[in-house]
PDB file of N, CA and C in Angstrom:
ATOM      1  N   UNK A   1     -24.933 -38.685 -26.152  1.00  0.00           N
ATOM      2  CA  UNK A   1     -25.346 -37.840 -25.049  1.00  0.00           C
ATOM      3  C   UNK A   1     -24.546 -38.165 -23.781  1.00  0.00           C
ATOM      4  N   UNK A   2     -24.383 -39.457 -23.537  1.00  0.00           N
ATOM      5  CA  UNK A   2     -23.388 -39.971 -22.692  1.00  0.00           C
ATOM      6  C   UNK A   2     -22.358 -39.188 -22.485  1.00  0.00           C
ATOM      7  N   UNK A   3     -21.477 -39.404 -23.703  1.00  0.00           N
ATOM      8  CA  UNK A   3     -20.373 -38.889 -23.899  1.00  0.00           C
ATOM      9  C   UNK A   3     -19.861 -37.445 -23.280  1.00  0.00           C
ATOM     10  N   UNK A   4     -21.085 -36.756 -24.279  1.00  0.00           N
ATOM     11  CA  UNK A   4     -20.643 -35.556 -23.357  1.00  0.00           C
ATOM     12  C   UNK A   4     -21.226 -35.361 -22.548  1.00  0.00           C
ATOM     13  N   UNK A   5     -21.996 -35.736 -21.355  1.00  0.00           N
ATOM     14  CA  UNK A   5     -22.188 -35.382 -20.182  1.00  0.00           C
ATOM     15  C   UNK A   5     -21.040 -35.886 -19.586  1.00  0.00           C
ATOM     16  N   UNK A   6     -20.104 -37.064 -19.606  1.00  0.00           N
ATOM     17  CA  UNK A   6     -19.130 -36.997 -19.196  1.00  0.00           C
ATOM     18  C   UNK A   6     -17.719 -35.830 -19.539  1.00  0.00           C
ATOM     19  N   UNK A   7     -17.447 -35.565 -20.506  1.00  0.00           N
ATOM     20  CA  UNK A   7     -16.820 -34.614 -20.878  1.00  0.00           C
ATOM     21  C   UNK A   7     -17.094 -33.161 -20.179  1.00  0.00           C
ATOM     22  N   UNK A   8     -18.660 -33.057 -20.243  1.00  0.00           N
ATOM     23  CA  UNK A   8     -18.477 -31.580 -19.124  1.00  0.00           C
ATOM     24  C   UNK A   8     -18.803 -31.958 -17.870  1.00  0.00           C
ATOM     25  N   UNK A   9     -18.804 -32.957 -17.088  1.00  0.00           N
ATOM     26  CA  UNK A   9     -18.162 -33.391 -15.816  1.00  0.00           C
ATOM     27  C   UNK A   9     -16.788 -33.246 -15.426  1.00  0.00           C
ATOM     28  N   UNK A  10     -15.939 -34.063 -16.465  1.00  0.00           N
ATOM     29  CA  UNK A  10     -14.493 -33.986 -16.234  1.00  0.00           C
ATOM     30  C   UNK A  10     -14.429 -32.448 -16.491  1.00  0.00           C
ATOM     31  N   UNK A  11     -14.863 -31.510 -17.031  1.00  0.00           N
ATOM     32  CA  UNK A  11     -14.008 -30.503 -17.410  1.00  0.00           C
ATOM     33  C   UNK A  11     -14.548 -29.377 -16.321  1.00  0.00           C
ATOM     34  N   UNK A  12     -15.591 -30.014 -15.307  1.00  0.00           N
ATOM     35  CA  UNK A  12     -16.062 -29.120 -14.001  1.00  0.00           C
ATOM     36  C   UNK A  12     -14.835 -29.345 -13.120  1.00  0.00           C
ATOM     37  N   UNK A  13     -14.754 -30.708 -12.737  1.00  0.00           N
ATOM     38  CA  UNK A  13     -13.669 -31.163 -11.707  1.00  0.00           C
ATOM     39  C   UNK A  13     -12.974 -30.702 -12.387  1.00  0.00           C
ATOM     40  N   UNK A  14     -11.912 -30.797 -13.494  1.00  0.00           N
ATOM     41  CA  UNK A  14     -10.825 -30.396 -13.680  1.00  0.00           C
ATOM     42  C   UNK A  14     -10.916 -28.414 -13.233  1.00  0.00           C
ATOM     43  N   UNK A  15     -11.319 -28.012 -13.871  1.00  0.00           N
ATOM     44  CA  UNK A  15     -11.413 -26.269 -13.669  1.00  0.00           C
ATOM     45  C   UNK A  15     -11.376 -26.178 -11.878  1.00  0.00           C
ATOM     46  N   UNK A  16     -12.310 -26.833 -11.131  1.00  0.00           N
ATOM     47  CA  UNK A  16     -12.401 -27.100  -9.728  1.00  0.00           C
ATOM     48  C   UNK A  16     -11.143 -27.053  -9.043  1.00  0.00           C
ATOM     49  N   UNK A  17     -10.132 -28.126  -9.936  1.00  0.00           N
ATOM     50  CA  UNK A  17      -9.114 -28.294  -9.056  1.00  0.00           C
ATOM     51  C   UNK A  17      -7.631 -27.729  -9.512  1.00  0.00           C
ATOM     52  N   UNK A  18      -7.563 -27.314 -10.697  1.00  0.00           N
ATOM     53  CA  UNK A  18      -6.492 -26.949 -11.366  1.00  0.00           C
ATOM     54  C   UNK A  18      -6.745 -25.315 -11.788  1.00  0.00           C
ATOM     55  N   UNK A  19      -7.954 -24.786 -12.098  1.00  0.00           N
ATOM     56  CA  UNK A  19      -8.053 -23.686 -12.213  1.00  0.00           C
ATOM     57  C   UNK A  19      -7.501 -22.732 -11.181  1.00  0.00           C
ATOM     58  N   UNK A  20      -6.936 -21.790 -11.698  1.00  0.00           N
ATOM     59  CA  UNK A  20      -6.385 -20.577 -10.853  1.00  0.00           C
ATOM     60  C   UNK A  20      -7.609 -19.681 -10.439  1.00  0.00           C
ATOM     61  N   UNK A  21      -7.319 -19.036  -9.548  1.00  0.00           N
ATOM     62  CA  UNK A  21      -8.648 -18.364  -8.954  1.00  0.00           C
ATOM     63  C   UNK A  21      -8.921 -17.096  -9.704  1.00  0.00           C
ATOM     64  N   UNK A  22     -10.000 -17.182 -10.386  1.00  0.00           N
ATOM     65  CA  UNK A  22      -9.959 -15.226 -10.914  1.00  0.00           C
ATOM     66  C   UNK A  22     -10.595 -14.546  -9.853  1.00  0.00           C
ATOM     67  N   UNK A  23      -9.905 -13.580 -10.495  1.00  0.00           N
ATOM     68  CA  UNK A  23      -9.810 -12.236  -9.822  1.00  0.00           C
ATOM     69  C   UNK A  23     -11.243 -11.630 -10.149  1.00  0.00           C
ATOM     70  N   UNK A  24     -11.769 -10.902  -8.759  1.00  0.00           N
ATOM     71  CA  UNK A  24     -12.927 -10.846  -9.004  1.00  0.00           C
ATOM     72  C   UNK A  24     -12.804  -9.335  -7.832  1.00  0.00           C
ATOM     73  N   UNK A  25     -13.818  -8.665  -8.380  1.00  0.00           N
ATOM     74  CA  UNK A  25     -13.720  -7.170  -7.798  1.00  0.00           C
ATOM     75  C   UNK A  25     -14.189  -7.357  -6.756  1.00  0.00           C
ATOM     76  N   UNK A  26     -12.938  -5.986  -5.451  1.00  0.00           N
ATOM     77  CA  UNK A  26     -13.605  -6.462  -3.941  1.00  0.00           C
ATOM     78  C   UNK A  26     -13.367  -4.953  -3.505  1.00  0.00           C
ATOM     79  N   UNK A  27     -14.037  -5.040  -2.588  1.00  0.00           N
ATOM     80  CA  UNK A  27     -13.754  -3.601  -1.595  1.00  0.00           C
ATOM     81  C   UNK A  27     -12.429  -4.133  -0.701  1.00  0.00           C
ATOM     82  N   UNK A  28     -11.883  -3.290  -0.508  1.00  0.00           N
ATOM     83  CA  UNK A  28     -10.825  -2.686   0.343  1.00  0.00           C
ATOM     84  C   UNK A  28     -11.257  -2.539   1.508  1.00  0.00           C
ATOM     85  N   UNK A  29     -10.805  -3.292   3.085  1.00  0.00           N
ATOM     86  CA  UNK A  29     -11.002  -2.308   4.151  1.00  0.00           C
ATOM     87  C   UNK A  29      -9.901  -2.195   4.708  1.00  0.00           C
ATOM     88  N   UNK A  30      -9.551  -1.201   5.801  1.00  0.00           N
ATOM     89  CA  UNK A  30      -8.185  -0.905   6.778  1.00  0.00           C
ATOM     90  C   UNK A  30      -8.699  -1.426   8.110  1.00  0.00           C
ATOM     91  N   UNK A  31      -7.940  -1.291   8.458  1.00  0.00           N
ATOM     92  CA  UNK A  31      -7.904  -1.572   9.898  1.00  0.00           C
ATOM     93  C   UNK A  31      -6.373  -1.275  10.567  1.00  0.00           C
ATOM     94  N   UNK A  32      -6.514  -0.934  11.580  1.00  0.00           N
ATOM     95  CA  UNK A  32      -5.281  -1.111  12.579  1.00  0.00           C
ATOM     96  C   UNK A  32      -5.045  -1.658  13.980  1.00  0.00           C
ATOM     97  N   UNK A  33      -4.164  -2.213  14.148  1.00  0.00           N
ATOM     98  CA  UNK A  33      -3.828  -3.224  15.212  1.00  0.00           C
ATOM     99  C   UNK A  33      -3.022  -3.618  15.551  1.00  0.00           C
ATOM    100  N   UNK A  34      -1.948  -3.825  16.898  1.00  0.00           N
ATOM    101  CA  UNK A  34      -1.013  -4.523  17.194  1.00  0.00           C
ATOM    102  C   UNK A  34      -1.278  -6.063  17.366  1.00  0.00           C
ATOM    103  N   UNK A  35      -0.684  -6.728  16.267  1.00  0.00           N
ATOM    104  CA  UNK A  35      -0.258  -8.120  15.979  1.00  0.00           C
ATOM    105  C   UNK A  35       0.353  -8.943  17.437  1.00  0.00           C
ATOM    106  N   UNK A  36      -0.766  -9.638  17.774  1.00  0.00           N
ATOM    107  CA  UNK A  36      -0.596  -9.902  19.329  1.00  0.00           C
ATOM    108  C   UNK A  36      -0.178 -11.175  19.273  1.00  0.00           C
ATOM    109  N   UNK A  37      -0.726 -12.380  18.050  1.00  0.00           N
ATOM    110  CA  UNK A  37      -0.347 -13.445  17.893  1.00  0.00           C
ATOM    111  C   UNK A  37      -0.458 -14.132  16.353  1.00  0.00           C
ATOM    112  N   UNK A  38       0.037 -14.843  15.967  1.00  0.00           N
ATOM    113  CA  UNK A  38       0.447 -15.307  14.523  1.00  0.00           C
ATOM    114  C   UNK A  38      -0.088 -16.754  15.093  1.00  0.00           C
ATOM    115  N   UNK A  39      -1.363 -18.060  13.723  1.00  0.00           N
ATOM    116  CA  UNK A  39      -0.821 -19.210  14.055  1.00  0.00           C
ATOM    117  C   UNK A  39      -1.274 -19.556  12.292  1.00  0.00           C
ATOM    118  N   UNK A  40      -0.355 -20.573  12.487  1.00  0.00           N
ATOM    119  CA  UNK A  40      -0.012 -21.604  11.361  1.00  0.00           C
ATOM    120  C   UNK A  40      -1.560 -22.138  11.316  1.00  0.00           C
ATOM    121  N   UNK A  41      -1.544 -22.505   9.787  1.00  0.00           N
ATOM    122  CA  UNK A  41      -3.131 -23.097   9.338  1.00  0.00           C
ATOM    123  C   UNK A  41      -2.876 -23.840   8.398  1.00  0.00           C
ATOM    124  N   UNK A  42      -3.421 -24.975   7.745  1.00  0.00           N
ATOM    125  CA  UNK A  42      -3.910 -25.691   6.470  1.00  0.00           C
ATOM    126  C   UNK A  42      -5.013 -25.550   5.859  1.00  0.00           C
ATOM    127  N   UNK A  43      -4.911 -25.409   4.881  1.00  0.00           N
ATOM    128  CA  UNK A  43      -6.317 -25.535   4.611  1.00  0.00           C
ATOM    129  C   UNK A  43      -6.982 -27.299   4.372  1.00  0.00           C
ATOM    130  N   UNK A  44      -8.068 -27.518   4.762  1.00  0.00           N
ATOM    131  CA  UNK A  44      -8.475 -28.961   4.732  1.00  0.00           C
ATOM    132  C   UNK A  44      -9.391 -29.518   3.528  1.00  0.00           C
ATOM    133  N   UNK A  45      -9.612 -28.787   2.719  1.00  0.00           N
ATOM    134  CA  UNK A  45     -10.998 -29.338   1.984  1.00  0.00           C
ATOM    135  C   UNK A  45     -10.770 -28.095   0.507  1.00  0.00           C
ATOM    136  N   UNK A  46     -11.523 -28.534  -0.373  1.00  0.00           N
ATOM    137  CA  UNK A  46     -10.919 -27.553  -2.019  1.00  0.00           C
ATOM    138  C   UNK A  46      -9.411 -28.198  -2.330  1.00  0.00           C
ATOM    139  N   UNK A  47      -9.801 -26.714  -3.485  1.00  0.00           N
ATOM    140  CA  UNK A  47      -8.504 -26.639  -4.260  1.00  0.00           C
ATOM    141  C   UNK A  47      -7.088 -26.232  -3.813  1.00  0.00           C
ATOM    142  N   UNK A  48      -7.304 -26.087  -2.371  1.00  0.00           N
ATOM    143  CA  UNK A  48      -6.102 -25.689  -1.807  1.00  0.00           C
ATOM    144  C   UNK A  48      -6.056 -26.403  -0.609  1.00  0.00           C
ATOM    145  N   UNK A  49      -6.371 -27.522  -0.711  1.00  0.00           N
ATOM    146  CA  UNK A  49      -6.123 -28.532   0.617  1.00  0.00           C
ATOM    147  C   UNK A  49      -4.390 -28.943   0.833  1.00  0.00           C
ATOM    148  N   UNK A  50      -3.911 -28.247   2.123  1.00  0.00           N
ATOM    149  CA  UNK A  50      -2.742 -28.948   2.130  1.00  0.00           C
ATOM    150  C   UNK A  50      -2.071 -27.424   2.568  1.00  0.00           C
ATOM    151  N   UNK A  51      -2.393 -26.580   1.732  1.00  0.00           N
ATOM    152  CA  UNK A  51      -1.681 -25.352   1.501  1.00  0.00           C
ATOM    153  C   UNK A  51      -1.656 -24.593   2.714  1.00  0.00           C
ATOM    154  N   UNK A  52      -0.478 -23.865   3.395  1.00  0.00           N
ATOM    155  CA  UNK A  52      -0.183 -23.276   4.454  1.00  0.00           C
ATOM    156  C   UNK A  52      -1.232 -21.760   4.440  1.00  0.00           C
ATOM    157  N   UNK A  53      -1.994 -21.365   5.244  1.00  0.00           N
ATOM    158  CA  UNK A  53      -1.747 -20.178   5.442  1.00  0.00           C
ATOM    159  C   UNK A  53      -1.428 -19.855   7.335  1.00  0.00           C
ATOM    160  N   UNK A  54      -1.744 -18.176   7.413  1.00  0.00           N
ATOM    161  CA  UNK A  54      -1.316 -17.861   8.941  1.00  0.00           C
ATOM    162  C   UNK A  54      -2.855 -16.710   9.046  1.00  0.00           C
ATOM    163  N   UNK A  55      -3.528 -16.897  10.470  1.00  0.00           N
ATOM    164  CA  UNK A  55      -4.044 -16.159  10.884  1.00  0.00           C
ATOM    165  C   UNK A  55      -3.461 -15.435  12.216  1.00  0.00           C
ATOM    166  N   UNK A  56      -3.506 -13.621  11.686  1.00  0.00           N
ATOM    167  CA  UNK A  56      -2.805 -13.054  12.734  1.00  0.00           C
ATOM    168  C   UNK A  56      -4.192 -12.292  13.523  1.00  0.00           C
ATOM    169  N   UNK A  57      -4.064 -12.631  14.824  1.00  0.00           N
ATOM    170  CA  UNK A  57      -5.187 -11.699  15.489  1.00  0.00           C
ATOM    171  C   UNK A  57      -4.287 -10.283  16.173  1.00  0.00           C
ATOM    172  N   UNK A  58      -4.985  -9.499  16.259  1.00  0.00           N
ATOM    173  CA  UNK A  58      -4.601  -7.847  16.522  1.00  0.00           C
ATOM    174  C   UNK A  58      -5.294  -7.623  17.882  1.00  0.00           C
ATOM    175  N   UNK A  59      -4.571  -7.079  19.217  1.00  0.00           N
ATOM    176  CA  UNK A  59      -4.580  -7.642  20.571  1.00  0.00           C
ATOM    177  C   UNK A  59      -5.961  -6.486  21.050  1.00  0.00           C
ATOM    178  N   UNK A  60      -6.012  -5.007  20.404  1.00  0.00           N
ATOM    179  CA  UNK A  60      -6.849  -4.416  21.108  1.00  0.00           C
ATOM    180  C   UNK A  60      -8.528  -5.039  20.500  1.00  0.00           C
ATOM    181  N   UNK A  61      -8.685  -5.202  19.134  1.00  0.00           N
ATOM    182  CA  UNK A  61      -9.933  -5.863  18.984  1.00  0.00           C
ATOM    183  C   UNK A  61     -10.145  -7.262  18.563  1.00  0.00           C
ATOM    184  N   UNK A  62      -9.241  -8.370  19.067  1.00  0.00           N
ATOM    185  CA  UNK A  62      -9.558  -9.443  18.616  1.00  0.00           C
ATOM    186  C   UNK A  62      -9.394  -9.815  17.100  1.00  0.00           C
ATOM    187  N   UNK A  63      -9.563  -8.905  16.403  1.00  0.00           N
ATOM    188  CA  UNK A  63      -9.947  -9.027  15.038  1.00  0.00           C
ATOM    189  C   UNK A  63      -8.783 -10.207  14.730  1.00  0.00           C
ATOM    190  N   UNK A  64      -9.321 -11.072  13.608  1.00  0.00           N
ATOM    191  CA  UNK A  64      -8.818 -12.286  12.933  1.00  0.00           C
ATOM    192  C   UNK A  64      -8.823 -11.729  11.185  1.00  0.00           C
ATOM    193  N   UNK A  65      -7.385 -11.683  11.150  1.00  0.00           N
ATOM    194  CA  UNK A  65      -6.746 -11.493   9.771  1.00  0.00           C
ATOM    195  C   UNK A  65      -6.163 -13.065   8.904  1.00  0.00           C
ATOM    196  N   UNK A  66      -6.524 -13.340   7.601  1.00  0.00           N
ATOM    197  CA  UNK A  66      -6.116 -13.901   7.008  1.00  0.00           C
ATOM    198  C   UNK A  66      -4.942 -13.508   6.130  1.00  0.00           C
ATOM    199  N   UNK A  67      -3.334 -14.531   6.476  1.00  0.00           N
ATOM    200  CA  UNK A  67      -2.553 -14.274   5.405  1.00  0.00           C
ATOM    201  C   UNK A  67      -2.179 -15.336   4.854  1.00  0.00           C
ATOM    202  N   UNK A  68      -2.128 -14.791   3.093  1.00  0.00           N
ATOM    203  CA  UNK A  68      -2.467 -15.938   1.960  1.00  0.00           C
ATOM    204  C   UNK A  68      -1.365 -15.682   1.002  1.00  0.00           C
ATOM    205  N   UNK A  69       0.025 -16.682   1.010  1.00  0.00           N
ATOM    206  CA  UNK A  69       0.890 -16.771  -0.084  1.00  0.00           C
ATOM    207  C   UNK A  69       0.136 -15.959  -1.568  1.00  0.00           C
ATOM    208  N   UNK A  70      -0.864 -16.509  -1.395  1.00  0.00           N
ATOM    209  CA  UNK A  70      -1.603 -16.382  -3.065  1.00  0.00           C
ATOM    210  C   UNK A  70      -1.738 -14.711  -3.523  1.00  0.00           C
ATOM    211  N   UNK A  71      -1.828 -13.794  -2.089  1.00  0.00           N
ATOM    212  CA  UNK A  71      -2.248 -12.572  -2.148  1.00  0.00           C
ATOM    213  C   UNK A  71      -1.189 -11.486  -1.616  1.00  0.00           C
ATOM    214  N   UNK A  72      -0.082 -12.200  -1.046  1.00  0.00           N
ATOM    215  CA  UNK A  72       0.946 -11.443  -0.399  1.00  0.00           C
ATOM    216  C   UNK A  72       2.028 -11.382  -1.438  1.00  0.00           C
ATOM    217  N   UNK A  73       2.777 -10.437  -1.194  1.00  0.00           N
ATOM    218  CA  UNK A  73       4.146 -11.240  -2.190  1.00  0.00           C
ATOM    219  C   UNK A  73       5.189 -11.761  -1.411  1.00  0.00           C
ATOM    220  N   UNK A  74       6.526 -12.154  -1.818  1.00  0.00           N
ATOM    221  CA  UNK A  74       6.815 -13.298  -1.258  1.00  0.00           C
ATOM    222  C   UNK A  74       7.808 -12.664   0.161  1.00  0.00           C
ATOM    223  N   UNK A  75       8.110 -11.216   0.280  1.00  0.00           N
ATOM    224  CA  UNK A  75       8.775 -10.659   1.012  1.00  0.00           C
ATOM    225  C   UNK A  75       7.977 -10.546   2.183  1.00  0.00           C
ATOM    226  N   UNK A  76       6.428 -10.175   1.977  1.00  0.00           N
ATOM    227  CA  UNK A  76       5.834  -9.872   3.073  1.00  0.00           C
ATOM    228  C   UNK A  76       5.109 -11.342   3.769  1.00  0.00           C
ATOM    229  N   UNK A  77       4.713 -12.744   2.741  1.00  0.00           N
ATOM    230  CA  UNK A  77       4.575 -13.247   3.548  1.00  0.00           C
ATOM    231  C   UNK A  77       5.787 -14.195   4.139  1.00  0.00           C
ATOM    232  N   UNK A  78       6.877 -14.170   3.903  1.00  0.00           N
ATOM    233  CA  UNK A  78       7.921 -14.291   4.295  1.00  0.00           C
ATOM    234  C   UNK A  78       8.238 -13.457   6.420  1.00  0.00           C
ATOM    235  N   UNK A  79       7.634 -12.580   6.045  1.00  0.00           N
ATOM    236  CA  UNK A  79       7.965 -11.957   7.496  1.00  0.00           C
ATOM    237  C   UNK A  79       6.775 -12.496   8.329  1.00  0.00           C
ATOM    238  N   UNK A  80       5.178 -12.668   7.655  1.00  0.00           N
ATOM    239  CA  UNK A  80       4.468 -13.415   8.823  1.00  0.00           C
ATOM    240  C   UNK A  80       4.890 -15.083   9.378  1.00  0.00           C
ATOM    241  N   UNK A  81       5.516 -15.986   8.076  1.00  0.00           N
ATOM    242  CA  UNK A  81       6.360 -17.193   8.473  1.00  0.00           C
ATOM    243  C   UNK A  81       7.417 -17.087   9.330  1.00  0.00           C
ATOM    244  N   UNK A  82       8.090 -15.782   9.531  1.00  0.00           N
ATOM    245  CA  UNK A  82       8.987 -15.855   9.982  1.00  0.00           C
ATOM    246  C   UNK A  82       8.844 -14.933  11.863  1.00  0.00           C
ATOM    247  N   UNK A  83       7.135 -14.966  12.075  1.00  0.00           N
ATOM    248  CA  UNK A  83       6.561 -14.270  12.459  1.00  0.00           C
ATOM    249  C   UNK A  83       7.139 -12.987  13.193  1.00  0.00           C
ATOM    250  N   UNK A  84       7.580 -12.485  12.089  1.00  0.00           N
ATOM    251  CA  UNK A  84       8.195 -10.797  12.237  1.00  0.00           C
ATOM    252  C   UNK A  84       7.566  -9.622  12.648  1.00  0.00           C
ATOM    253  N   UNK A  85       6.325  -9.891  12.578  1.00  0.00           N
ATOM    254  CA  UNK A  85       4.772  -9.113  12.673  1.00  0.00           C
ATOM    255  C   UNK A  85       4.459  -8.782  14.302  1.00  0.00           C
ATOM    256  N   UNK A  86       5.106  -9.927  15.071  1.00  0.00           N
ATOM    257  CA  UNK A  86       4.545 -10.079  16.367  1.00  0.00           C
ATOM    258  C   UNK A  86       4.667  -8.533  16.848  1.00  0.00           C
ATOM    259  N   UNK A  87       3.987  -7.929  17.731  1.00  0.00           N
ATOM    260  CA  UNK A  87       4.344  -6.936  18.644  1.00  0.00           C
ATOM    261  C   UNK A  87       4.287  -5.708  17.583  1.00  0.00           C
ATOM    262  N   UNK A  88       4.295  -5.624  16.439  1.00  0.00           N
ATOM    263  CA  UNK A  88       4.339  -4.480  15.570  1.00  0.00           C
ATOM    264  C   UNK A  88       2.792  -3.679  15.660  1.00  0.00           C
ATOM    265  N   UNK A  89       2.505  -2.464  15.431  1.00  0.00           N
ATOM    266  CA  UNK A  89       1.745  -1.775  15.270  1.00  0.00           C
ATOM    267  C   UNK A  89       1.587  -1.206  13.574  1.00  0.00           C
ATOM    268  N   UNK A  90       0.364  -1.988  13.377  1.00  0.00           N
ATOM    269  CA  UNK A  90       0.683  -2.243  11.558  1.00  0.00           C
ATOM    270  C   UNK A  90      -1.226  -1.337  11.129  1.00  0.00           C
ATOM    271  N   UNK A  91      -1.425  -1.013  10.137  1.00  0.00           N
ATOM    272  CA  UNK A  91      -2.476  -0.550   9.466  1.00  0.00           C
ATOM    273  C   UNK A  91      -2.344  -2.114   8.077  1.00  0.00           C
ATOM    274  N   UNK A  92      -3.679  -2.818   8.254  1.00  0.00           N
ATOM    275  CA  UNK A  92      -3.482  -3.802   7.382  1.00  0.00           C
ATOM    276  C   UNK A  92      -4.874  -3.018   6.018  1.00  0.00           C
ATOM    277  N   UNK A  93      -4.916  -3.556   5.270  1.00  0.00           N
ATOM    278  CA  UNK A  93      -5.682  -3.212   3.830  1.00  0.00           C
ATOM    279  C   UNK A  93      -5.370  -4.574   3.810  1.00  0.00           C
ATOM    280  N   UNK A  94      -7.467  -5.179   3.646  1.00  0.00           N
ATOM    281  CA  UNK A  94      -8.000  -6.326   3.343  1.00  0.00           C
ATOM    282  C   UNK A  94      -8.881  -6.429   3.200  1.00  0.00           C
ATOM    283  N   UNK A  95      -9.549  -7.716   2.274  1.00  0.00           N
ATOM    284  CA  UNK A  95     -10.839  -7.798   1.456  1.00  0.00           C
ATOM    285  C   UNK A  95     -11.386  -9.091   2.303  1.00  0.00           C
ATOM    286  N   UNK A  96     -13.082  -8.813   2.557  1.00  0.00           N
ATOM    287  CA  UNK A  96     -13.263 -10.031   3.227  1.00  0.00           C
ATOM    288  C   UNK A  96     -13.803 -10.980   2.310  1.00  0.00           C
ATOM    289  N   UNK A  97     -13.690 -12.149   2.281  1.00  0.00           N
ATOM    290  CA  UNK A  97     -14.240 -13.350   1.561  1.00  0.00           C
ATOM    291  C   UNK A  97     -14.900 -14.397   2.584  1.00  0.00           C
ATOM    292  N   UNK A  98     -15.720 -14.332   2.294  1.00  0.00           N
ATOM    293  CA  UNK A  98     -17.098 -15.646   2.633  1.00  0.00           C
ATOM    294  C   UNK A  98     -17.047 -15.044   4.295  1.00  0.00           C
ATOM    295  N   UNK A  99     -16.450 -16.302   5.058  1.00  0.00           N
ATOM    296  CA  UNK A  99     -16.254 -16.142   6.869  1.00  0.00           C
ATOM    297  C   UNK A  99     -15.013 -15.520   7.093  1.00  0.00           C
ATOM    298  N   UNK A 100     -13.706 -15.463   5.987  1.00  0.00           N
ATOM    299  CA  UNK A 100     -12.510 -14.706   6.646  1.00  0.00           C
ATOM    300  C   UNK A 100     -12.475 -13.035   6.351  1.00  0.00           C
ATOM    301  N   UNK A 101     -11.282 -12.823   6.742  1.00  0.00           N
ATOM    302  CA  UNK A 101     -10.898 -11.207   6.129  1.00  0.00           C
ATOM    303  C   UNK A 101      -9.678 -11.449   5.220  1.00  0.00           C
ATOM    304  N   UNK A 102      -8.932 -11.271   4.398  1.00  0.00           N
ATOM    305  CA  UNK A 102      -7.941 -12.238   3.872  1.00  0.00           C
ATOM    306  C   UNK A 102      -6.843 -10.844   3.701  1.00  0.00           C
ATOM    307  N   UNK A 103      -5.585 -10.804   4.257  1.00  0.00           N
ATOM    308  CA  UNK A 103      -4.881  -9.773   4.417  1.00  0.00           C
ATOM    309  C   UNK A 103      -4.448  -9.163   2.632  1.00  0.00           C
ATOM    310  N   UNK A 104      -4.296  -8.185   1.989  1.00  0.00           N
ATOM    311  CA  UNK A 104      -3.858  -7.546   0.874  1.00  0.00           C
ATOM    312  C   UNK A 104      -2.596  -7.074   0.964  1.00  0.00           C
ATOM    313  N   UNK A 105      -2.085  -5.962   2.270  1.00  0.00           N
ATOM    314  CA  UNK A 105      -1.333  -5.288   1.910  1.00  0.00           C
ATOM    315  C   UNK A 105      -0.887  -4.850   3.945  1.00  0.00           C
ATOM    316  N   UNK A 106       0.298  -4.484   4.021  1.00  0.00           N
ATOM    317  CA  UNK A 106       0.302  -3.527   5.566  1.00  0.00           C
ATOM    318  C   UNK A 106       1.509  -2.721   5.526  1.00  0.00           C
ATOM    319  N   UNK A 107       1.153  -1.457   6.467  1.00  0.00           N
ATOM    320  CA  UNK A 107       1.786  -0.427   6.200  1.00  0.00           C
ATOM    321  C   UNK A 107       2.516  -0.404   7.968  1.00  0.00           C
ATOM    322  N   UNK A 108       3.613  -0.186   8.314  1.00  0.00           N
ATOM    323  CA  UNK A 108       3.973   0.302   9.428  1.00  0.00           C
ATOM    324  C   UNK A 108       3.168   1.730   9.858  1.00  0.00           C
ATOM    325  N   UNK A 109       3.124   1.947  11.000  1.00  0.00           N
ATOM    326  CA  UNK A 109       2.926   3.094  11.940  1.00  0.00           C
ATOM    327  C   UNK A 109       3.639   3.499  12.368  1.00  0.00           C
ATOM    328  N   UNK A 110       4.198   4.662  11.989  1.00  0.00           N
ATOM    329  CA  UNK A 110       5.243   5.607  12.820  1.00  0.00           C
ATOM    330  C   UNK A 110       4.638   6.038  14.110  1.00  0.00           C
ATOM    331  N   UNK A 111       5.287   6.084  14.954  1.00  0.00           N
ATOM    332  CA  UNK A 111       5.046   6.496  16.091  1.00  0.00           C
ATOM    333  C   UNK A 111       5.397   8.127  16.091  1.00  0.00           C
ATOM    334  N   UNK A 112       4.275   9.121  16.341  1.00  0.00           N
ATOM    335  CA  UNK A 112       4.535  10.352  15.966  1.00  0.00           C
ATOM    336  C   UNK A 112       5.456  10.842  17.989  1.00  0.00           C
ATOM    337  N   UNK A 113       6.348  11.999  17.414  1.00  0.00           N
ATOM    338  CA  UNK A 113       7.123  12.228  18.251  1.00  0.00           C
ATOM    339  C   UNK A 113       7.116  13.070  19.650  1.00  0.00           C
ATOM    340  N   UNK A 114       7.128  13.033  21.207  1.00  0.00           N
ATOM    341  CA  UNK A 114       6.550  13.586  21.452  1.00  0.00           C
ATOM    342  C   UNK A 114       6.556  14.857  22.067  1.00  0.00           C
ATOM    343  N   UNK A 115       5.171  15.449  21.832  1.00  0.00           N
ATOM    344  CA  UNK A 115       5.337  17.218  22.400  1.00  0.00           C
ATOM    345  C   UNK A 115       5.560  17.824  23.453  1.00  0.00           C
TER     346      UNK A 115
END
């Protein structure tokens, strides 16, 4: 009995810390906002202690966006590291999890021309 209560201990922690995250069904929301400031983050605690992300806030509502290597691909989060985002007028598509909003996807805004 020992035995395996240790065995499905180790095999909690292990899944805990090595398991990949599944994918789990979320709503979609939009939003739009000019990207007023970008900052660098770690995460401190879990399975992803250590790991970089960036929260961008959007200047007319404050709003706090999460961007996550894990969920971006590598072009787009490449431009928030390289904080390319600043000053842009972007429509973001994102799912919120627990306390964040965690960014999915963003589309530029054309500026329509004028009459």
């Amino acid at each position: 009995m020992q035995q395996n209560l240790a065995q499905e201990l180790i095999k909690k922690i292990i899944s805990y810390y090595f398991a990949e995250t599944p994918e789990y069904n979320h709503t979609v929301y939009s939003t739009v906002g000019t990207v007023q400031e970008i900052i660098h983050k770690r995460f401190k605690e879990g399975p992803k202690t250590g790991q970089s992300y960036y929260v961008l806030i959007l200047s007319e509502t404050k709003e706090k966006l999460q961007a996550n290597s894990e969920l971006l691909n590598k072009d787009k989060f490449s431009q928030v590291e390289k904080l390319a985002l600043l000053g842009q007028n972007l429509m973001f598509q994102y799912r919120k999890w627990f306390a964040n909003k965690q960014i999915l996807e963003w589309h530029s805004l054309k500026k329509s021309p004028p009459k």
